[in-house]
C-alpha atoms as a PDB file:
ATOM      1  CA  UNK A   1     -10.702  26.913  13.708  1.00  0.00           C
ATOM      2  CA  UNK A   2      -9.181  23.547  14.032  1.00  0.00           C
ATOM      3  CA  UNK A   3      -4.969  23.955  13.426  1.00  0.00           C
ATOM      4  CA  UNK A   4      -2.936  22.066  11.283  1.00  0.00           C
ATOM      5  CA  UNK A   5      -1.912  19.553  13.905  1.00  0.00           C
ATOM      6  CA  UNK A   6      -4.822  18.770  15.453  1.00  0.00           C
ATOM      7  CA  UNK A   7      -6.006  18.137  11.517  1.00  0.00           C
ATOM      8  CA  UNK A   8      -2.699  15.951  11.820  1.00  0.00           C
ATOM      9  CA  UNK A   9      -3.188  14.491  14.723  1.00  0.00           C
ATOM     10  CA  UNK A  10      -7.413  13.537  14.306  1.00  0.00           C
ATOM     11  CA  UNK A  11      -6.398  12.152  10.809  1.00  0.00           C
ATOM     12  CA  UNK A  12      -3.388   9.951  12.099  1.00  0.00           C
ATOM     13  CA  UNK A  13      -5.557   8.623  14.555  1.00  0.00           C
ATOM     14  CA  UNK A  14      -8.293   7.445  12.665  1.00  0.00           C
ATOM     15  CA  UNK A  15      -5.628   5.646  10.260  1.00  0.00           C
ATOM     16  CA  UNK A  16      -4.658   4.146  13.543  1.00  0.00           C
ATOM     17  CA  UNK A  17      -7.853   2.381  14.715  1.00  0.00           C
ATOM     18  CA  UNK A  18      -8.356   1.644  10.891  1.00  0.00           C
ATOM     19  CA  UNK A  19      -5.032  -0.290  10.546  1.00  0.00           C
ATOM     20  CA  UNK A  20      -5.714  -2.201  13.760  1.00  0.00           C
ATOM     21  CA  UNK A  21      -9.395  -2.700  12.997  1.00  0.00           C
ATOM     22  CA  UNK A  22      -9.203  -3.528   9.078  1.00  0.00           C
ATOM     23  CA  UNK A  23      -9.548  -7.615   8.469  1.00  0.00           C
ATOM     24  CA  UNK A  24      -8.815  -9.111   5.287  1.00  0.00           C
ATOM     25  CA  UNK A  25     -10.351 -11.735   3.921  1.00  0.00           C
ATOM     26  CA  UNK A  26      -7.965 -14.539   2.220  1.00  0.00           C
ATOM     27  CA  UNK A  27      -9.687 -17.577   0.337  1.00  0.00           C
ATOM     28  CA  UNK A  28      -7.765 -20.964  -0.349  1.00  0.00           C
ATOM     29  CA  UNK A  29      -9.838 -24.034  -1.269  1.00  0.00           C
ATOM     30  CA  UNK A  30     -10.955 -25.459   1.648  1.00  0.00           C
ATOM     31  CA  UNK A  31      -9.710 -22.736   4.022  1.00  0.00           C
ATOM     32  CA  UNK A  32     -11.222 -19.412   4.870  1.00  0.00           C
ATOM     33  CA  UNK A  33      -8.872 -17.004   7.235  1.00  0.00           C
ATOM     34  CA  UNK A  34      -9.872 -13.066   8.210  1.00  0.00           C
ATOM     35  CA  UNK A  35      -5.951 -11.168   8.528  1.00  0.00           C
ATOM     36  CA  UNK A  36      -6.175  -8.498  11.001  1.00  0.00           C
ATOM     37  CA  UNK A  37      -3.086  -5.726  11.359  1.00  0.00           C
ATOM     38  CA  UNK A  38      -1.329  -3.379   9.259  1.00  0.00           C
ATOM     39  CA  UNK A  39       1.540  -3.204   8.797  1.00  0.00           C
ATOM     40  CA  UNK A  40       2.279  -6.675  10.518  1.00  0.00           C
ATOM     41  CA  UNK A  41      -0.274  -9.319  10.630  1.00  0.00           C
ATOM     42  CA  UNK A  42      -0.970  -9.532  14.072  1.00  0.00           C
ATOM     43  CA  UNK A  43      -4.139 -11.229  14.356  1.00  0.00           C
ATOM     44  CA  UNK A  44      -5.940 -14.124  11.779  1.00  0.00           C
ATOM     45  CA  UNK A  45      -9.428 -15.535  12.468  1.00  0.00           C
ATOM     46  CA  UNK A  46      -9.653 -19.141  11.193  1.00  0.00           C
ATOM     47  CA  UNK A  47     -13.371 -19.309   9.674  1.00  0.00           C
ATOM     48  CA  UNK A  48     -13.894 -22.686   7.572  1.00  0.00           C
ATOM     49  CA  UNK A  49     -11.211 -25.621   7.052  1.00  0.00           C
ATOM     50  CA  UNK A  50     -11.609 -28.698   5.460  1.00  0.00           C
ATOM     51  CA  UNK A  51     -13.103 -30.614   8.128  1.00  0.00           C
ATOM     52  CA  UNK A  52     -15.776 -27.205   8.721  1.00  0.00           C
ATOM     53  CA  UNK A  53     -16.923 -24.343   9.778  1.00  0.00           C
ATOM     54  CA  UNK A  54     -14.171 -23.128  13.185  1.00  0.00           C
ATOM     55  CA  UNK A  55     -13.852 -20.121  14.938  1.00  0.00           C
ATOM     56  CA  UNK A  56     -10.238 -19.749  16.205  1.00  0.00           C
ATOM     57  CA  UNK A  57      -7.836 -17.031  16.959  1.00  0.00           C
ATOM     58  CA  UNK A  58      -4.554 -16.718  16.835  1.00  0.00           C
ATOM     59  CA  UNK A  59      -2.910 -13.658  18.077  1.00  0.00           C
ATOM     60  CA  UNK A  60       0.702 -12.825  17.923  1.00  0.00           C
ATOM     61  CA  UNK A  61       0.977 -10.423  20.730  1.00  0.00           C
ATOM     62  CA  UNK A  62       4.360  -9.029  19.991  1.00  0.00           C
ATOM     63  CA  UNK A  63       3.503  -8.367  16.635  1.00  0.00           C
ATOM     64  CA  UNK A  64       0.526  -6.552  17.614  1.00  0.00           C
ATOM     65  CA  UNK A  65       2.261  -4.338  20.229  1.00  0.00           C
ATOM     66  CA  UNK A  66       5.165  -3.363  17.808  1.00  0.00           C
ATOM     67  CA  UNK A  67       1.980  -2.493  15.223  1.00  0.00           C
ATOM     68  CA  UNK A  68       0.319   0.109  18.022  1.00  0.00           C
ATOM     69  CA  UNK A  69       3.728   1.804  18.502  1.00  0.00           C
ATOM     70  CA  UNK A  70       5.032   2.236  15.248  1.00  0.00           C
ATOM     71  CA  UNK A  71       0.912   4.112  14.721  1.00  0.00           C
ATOM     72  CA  UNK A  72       1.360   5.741  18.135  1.00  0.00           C
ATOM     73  CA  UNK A  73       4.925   6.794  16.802  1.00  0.00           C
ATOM     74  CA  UNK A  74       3.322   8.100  13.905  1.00  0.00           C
ATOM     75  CA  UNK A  75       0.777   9.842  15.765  1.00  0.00           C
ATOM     76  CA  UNK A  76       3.351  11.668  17.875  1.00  0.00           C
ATOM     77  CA  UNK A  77       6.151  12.563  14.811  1.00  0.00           C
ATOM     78  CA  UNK A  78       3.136  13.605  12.125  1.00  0.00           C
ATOM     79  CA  UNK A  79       2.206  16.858  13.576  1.00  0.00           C
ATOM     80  CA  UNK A  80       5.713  18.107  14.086  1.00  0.00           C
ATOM     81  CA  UNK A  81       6.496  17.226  10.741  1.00  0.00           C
ATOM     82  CA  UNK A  82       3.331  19.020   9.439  1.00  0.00           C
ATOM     83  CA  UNK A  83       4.228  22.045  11.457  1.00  0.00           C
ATOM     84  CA  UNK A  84       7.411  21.966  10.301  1.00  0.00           C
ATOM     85  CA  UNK A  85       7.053  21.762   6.762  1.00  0.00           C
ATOM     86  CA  UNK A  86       3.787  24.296   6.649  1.00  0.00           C
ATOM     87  CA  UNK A  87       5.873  27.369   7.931  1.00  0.00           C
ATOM     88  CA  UNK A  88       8.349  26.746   4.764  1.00  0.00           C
END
């Protein structure tokens, strides 16, 4: 049987390459932009401006460093906590 922080752990994780993965899509007339990164917007995939159709990146590299270690952080302080507060 699986313990409660491996649960922890498996669960964090998949939040992690779900936050990092997860684009969302933002509409404005005559622009169409895919926002990738939670909690900081690290990423954003230009699709359509005014002038057309584009495919451009534009990565913020800091931001997206700071993102994987505040969910690596996470991954490494949720399983203490859940140990902690399950033999209460």
């Amino acid at each position: 049987m699986m313990s409660r922080a491996e649960a922890t752990r498996i669960t964090v994780a998949v939040f992690t390459v779900v936050a990092l993965t997860y684009g969302r899509t933002v509409t404005y007339p005559d622009n169409v932009h895919v926002i990738h990164g939670v909690p900081f917007r690290w990423g954003v995939h230009q699709l359509v401006t005014i002038a057309g159709p584009v495919d451009q990146w534009t990565v913020n590299v800091t931001l997206l460093a700071l993102d994987i270690a505040i969910w690596m952080l996470i991954l490494l302080i949720a399983p203490i906590l859940a140990r902690r507060f399950s033999a209460e």
